[in-house]
Protein backbone atom coordinates (compact mmCIF):
# COMPACT_ATOMS: atom_id res chain seq x y z
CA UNK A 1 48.54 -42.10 27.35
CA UNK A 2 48.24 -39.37 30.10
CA UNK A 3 45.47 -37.62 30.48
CA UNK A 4 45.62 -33.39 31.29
CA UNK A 5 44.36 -32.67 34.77
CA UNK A 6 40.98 -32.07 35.63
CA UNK A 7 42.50 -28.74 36.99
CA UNK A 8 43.63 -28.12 33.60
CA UNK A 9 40.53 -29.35 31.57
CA UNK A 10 38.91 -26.28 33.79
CA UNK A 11 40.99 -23.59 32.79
CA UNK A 12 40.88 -24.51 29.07
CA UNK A 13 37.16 -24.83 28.83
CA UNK A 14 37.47 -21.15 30.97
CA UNK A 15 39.54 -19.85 28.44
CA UNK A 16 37.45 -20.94 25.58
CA UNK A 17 33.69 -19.51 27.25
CA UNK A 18 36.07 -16.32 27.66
CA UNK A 19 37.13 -16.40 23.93
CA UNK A 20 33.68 -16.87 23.51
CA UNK A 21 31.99 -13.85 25.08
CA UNK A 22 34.89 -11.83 23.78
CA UNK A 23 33.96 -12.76 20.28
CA UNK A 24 30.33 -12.00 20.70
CA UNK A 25 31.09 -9.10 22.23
CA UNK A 26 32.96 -7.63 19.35
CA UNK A 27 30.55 -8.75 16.92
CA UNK A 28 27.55 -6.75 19.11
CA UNK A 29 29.59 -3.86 19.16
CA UNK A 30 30.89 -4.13 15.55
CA UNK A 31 32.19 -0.36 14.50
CA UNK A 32 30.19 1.49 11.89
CA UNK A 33 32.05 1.68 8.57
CA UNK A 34 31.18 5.11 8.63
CA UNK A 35 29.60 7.69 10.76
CA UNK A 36 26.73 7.70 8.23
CA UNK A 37 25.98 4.65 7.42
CA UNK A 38 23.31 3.51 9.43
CA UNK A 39 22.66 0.31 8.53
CA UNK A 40 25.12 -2.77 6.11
CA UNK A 41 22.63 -5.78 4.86
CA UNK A 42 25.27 -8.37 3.52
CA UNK A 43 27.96 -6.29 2.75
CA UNK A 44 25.46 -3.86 1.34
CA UNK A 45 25.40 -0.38 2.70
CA UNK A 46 22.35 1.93 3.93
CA UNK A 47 23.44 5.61 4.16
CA UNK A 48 21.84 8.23 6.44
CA UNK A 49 21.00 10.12 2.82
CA UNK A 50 19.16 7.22 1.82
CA UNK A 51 17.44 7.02 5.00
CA UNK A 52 16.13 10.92 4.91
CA UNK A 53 15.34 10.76 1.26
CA UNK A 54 12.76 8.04 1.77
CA UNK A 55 11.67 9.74 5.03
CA UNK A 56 10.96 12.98 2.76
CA UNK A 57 8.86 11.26 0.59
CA UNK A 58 6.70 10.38 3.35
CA UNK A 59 6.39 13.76 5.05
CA UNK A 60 2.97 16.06 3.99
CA UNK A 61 3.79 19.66 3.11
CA UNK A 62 0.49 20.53 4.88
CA UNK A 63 1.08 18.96 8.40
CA UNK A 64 2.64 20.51 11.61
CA UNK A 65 6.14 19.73 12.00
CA UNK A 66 6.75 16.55 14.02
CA UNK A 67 8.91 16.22 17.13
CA UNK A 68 12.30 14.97 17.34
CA UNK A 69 11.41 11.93 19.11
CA UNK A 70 8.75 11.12 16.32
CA UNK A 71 11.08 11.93 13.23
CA UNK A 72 13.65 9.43 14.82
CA UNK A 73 10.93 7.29 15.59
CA UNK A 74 9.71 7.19 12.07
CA UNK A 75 13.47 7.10 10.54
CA UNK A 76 14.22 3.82 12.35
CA UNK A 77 11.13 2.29 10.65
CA UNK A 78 11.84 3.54 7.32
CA UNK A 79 15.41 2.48 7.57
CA UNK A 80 14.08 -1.58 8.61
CA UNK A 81 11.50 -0.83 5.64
CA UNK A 82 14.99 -0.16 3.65
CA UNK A 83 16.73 -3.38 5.02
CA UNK A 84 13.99 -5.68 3.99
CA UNK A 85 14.11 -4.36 1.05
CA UNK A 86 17.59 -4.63 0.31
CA UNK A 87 16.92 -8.33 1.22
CA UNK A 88 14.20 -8.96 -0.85
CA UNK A 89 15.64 -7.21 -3.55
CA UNK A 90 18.91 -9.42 -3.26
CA UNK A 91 16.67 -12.26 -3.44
CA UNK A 92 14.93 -11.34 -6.70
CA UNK A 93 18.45 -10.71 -8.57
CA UNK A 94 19.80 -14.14 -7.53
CA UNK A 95 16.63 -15.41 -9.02
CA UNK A 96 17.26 -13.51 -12.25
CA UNK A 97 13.78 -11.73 -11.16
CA UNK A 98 15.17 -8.15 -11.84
CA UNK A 99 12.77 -6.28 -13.51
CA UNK A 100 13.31 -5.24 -17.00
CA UNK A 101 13.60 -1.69 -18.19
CA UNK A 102 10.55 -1.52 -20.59
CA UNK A 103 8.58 -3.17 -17.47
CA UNK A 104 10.09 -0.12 -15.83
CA UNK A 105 8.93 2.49 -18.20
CA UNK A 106 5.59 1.25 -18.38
CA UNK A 107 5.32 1.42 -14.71
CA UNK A 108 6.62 5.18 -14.99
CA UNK A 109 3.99 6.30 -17.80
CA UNK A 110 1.37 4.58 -15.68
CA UNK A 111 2.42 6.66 -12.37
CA UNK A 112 3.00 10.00 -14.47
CA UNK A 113 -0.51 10.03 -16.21
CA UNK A 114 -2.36 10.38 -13.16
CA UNK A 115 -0.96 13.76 -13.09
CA UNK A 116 -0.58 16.99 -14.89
CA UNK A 117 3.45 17.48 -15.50
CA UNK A 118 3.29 20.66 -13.32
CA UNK A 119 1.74 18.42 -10.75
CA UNK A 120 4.40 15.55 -11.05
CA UNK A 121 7.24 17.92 -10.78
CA UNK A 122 5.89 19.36 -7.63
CA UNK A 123 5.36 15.68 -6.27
CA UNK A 124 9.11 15.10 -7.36
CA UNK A 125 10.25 18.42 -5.64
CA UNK A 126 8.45 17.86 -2.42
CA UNK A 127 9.49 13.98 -2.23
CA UNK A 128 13.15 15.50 -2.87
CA UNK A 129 13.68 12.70 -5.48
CA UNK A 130 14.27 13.05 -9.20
CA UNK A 131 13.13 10.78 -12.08
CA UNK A 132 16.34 8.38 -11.97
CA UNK A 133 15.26 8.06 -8.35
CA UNK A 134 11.67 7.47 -8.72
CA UNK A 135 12.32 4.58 -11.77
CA UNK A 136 15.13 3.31 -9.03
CA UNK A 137 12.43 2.61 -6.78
CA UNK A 138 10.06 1.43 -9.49
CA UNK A 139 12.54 -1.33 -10.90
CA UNK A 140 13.59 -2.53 -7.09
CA UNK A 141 8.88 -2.95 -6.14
CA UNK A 142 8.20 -4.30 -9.03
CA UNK A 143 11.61 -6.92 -8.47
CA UNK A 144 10.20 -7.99 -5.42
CA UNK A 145 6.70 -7.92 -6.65
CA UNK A 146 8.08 -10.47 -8.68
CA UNK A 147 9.92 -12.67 -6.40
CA UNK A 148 6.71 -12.87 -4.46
CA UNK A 149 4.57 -13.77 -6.72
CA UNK A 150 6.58 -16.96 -7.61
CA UNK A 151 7.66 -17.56 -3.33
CA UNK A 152 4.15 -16.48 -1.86
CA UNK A 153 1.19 -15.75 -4.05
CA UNK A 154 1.91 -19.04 -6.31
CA UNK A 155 1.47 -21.23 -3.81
CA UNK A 156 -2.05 -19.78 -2.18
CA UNK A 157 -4.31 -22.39 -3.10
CA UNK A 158 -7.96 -21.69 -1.81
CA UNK A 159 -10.08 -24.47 -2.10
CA UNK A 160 -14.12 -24.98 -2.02
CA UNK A 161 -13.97 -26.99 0.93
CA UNK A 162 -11.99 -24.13 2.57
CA UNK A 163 -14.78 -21.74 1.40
CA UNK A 164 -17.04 -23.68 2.71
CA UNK A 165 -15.90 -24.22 6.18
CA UNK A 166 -15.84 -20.16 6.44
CA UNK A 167 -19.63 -20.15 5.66
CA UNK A 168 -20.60 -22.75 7.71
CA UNK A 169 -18.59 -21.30 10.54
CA UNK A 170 -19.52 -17.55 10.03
CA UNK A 171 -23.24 -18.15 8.72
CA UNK A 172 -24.13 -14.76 11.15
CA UNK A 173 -21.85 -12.55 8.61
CA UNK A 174 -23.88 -13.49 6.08
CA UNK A 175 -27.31 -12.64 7.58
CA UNK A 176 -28.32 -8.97 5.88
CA UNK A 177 -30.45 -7.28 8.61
CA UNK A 178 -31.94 -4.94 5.63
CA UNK A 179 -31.82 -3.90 1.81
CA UNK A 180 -28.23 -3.72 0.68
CA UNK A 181 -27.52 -1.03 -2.20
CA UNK A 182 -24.37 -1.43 -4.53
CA UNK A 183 -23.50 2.13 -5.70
CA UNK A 184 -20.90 4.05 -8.08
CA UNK A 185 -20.50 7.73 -8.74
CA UNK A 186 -19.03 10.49 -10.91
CA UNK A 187 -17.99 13.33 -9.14
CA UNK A 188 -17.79 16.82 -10.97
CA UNK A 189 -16.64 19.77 -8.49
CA UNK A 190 -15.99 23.23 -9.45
CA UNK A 191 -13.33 22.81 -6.39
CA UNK A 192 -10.46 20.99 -8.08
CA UNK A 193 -8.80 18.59 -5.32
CA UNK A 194 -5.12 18.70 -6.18
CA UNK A 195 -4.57 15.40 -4.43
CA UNK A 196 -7.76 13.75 -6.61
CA UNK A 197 -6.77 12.18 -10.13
CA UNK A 198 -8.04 10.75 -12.77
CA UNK A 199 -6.89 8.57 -15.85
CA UNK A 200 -7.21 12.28 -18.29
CA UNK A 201 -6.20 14.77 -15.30
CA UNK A 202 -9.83 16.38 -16.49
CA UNK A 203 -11.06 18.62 -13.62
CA UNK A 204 -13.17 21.26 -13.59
CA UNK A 205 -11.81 24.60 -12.73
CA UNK A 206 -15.05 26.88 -12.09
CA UNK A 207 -18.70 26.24 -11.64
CA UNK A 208 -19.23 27.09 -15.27
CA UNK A 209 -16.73 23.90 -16.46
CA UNK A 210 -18.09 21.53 -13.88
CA UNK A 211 -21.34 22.08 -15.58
CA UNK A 212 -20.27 21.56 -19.03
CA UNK A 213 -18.34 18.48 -17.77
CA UNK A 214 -21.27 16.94 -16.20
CA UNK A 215 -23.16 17.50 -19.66
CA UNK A 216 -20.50 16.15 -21.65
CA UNK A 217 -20.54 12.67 -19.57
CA UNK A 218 -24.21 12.31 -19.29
CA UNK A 219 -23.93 12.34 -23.32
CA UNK A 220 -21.51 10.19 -23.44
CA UNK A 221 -23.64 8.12 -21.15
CA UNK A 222 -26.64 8.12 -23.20
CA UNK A 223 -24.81 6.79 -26.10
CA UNK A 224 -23.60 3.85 -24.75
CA UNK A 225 -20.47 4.52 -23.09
CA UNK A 226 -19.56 2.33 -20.00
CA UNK A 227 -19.75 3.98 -16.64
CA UNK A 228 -16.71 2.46 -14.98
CA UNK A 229 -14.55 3.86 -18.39
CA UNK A 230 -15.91 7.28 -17.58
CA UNK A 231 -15.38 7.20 -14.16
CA UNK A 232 -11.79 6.44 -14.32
CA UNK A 233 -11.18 9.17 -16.81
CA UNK A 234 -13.13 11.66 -15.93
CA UNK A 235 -14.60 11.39 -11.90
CA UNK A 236 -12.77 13.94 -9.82
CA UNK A 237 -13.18 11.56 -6.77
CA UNK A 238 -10.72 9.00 -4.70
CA UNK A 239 -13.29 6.02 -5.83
CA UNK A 240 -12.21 7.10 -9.81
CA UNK A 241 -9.68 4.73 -9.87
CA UNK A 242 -12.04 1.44 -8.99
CA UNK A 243 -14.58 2.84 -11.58
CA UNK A 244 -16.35 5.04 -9.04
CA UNK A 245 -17.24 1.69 -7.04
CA UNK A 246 -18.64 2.18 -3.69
CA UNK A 247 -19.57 -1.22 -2.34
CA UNK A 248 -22.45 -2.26 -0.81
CA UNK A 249 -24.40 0.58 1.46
CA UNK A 250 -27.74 0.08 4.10
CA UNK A 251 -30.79 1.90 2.74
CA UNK A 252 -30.50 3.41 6.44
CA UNK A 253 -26.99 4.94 5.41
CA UNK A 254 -29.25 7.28 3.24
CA UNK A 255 -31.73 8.90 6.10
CA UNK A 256 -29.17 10.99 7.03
CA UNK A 257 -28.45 12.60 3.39
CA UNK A 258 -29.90 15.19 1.35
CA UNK A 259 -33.68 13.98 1.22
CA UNK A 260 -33.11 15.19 -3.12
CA UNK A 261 -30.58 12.36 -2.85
CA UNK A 262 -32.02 9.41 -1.26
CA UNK A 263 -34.85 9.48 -3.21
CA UNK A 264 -33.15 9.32 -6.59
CA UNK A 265 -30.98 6.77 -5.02
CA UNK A 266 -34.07 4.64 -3.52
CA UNK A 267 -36.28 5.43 -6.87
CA UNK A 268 -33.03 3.66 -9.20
CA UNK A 269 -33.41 0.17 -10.67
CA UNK A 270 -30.58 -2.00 -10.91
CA UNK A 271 -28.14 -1.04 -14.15
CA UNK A 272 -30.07 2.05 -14.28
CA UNK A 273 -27.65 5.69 -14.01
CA UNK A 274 -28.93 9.13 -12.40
CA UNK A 275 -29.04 12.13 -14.18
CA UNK A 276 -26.45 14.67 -12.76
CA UNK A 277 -27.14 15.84 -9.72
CA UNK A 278 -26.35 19.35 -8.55
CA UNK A 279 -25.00 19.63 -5.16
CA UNK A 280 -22.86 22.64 -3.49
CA UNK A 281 -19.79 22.30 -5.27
CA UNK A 282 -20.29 20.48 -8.37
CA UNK A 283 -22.03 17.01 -9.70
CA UNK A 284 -23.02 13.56 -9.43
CA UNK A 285 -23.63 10.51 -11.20
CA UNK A 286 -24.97 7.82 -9.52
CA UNK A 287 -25.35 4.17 -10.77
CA UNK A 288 -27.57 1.62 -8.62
CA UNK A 289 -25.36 -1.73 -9.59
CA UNK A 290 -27.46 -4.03 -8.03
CA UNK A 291 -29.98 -3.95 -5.23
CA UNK A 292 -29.98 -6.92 -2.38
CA UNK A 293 -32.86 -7.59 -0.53
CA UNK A 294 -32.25 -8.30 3.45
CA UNK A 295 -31.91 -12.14 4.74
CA UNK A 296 -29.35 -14.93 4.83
CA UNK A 297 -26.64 -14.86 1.74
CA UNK A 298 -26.70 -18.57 0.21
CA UNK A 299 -23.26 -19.99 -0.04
CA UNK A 300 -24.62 -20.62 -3.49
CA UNK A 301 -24.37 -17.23 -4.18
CA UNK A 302 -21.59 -16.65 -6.49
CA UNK A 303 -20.85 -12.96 -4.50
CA UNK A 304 -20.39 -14.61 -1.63
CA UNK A 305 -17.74 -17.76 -2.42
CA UNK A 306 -16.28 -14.81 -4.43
CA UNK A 307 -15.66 -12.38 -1.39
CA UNK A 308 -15.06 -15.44 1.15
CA UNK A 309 -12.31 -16.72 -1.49
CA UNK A 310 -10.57 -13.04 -1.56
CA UNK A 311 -10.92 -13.16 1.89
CA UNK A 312 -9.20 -15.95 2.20
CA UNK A 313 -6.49 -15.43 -0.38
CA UNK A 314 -5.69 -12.04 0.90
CA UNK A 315 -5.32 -13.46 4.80
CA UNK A 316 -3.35 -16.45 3.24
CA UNK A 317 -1.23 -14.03 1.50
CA UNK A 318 -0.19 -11.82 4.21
CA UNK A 319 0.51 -15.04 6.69
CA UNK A 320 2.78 -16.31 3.72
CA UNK A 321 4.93 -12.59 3.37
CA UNK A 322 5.25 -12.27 7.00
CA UNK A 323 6.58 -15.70 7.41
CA UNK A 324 8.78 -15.21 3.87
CA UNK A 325 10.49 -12.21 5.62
CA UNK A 326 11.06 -13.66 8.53
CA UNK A 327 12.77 -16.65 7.23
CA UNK A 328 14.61 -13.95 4.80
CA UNK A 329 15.34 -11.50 7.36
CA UNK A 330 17.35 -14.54 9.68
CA UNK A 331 19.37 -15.47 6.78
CA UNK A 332 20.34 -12.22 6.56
CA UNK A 333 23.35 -10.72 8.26
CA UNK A 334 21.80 -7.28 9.04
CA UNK A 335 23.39 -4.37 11.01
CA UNK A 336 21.61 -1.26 12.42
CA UNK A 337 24.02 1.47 13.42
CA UNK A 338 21.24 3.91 13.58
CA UNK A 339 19.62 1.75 16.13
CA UNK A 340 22.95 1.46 18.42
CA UNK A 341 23.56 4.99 17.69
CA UNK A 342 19.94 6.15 19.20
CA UNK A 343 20.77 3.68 22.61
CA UNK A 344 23.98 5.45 23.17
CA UNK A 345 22.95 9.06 22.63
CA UNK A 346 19.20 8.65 24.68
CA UNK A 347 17.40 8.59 22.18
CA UNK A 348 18.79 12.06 20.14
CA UNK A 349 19.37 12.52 16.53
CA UNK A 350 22.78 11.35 15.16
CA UNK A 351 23.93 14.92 14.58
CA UNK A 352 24.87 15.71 10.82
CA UNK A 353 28.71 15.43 10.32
């Protein structure tokens, strides 16, 4: 048998890398299927109108307006915020994860309630979404909710060896220099916060209502009713919806308050609730839920192996999704337009066409 040429070997192996870097080149510089489209995630499309009605939703009425170069800026990461979700959410239907429309509605009451329905029209008016949209976006988190929770949070296993390694290795963290005070309010102002809600939309209007308010939950209060309840229904504060919890606070976090104030707060047992105390725009509640003397935490301590745990759950968890995406994301066959569209322009806005 004869062999081709070394001469010839050459120019077919030249030909091929040529073939080659032609090939990649085309791919690279793949044409948009249309001028707005901005982005195709397996075959799916991502349209400059989706991309600008997300980026609505995240703009606040109240703020100056931003620059070009930040708009774009912030458009390019809502659009990869768009992609990986297109991902995810193709992952959930294959899956049979899809989220189910009762799950959907029930999602959609719980959102609504917070607000009056004056209020929630506004929100939908300034988001420039409607309710189709909003339940849209509703069904595709709570997919992927779901598809995480089986992929990532199912498999976080934290152990008690693992919490107590963190102890042993982080003893300092757990050395209280002084008294620790775990505290929850009720806030009553006669200032309504439109951007503050509660589980009833209650909020006083006028001094006059804040006052009655107040009244009507120290009753409530004195006949038994639980304080975290009441604070989620009624507390006109952004702690309302965690029951008015405010963690763990230094005695010395109190010497610069209203003197009234710290003592009432210092003077509480633990369990015990304040009477309501007036202040320049309204009222508070205050509940002392347990008092910690300064020293070293015991790993023993059930409040510690619980926050190490979450604290090791939540890191765990957040290792996992990155990696989960990134794994996702390269299986993917993703193209940004927008991107190649920003690099050929300098860096301007795609104009509108």
């Amino acid at each position: 048998m004869k062999f081709p040429s070394k001469s010839y070997r050459l120019s077919l192996a030249a030909l091929a890398a040529a073939a080659l870097l032609f090939s990649l080149a085309g791919c690279k510089h793949e044409s948009a299927p249309g001028p707005d489209v901005w982005a195709v995630v397996n075959g799916k499309e991502i349209t400059r109108a989706d991309v600008d009605k997300a980026y609505r939703s995240t703009l606040n009425p109240e703020a100056p307006p931003r620059s070009q170069d930040e708009s774009l800026s912030l458009k390019l990461n809502v659009l990869d915020q768009l992609v990986n979700t297109e991902i995810l959410l193709e992952r959930a239907t294959k899956m049979n994860l899809t989220a189910s429309d009762a799950e959907v509605e029930d999602k959609f009451t719980e959102s609504k309630s917070r607000y009056t329905e004056d209020e929630f029209q506004r929100k939908l008016q300034d988001a420039g979404i409607t309710v189709d949209d909003l339940k849209s976006d509703i069904r595709k988190q709570l997919s992927i909710q779901k598809l995480l929770n089986r992929e990532v949070v199912a498999k976080i296993s934290i152990t008690d060896q693992d919490i107590s390694d963190y102890y042993n290795k982080n003893r300092a963290q757990f050395d209280v220099t002084e008294p620790q005070l775990h505290l929850a309010r009720i806030v009553i102002t006669s200032k309504p916060d439109p951007s503050v809600h509660n589980r009833k939309n209650d909020k006083a209007q006028n001094e006059t209502e804040a006052g009655r308010k107040a009244a009507m939950i120290e009753q409530k209060l004195a006949a038994g009713a639980d304080f975290t309840q009441l604070a989620m229904d009624y507390s006109e504060d952004s702690s309302s919806s965690s029951g008015g919890d405010l963690g763990f606070q230094a005695e010395s976090d109190f010497n610069k308050s209203d003197p009234v104030l710290k003592k009432i707060v210092l003077s509480l047992k633990s369990g015990e609730v304040s009477h309501a105390i007036a202040f320049r725009d309204g009222y508070i509640i205050l509940k002392l839920i347990a008092r910690e003397s300064a020293g070293q935490r015991q790993l023993s301590d059930p409040q510690v192996q619980e926050g190490i745990r979450d604290m090791l759950r939540n890191r765990k968890e957040q290792l996992l999704r990155t990696a989960y995406l990134t794994e996702a994301r390269d299986e993917a066959r993703v193209m940004n337009y927008l991107s190649r569209q920003i690099i050929e322009s300098s860096g301007k806005l795609p104009a509108e066409q």
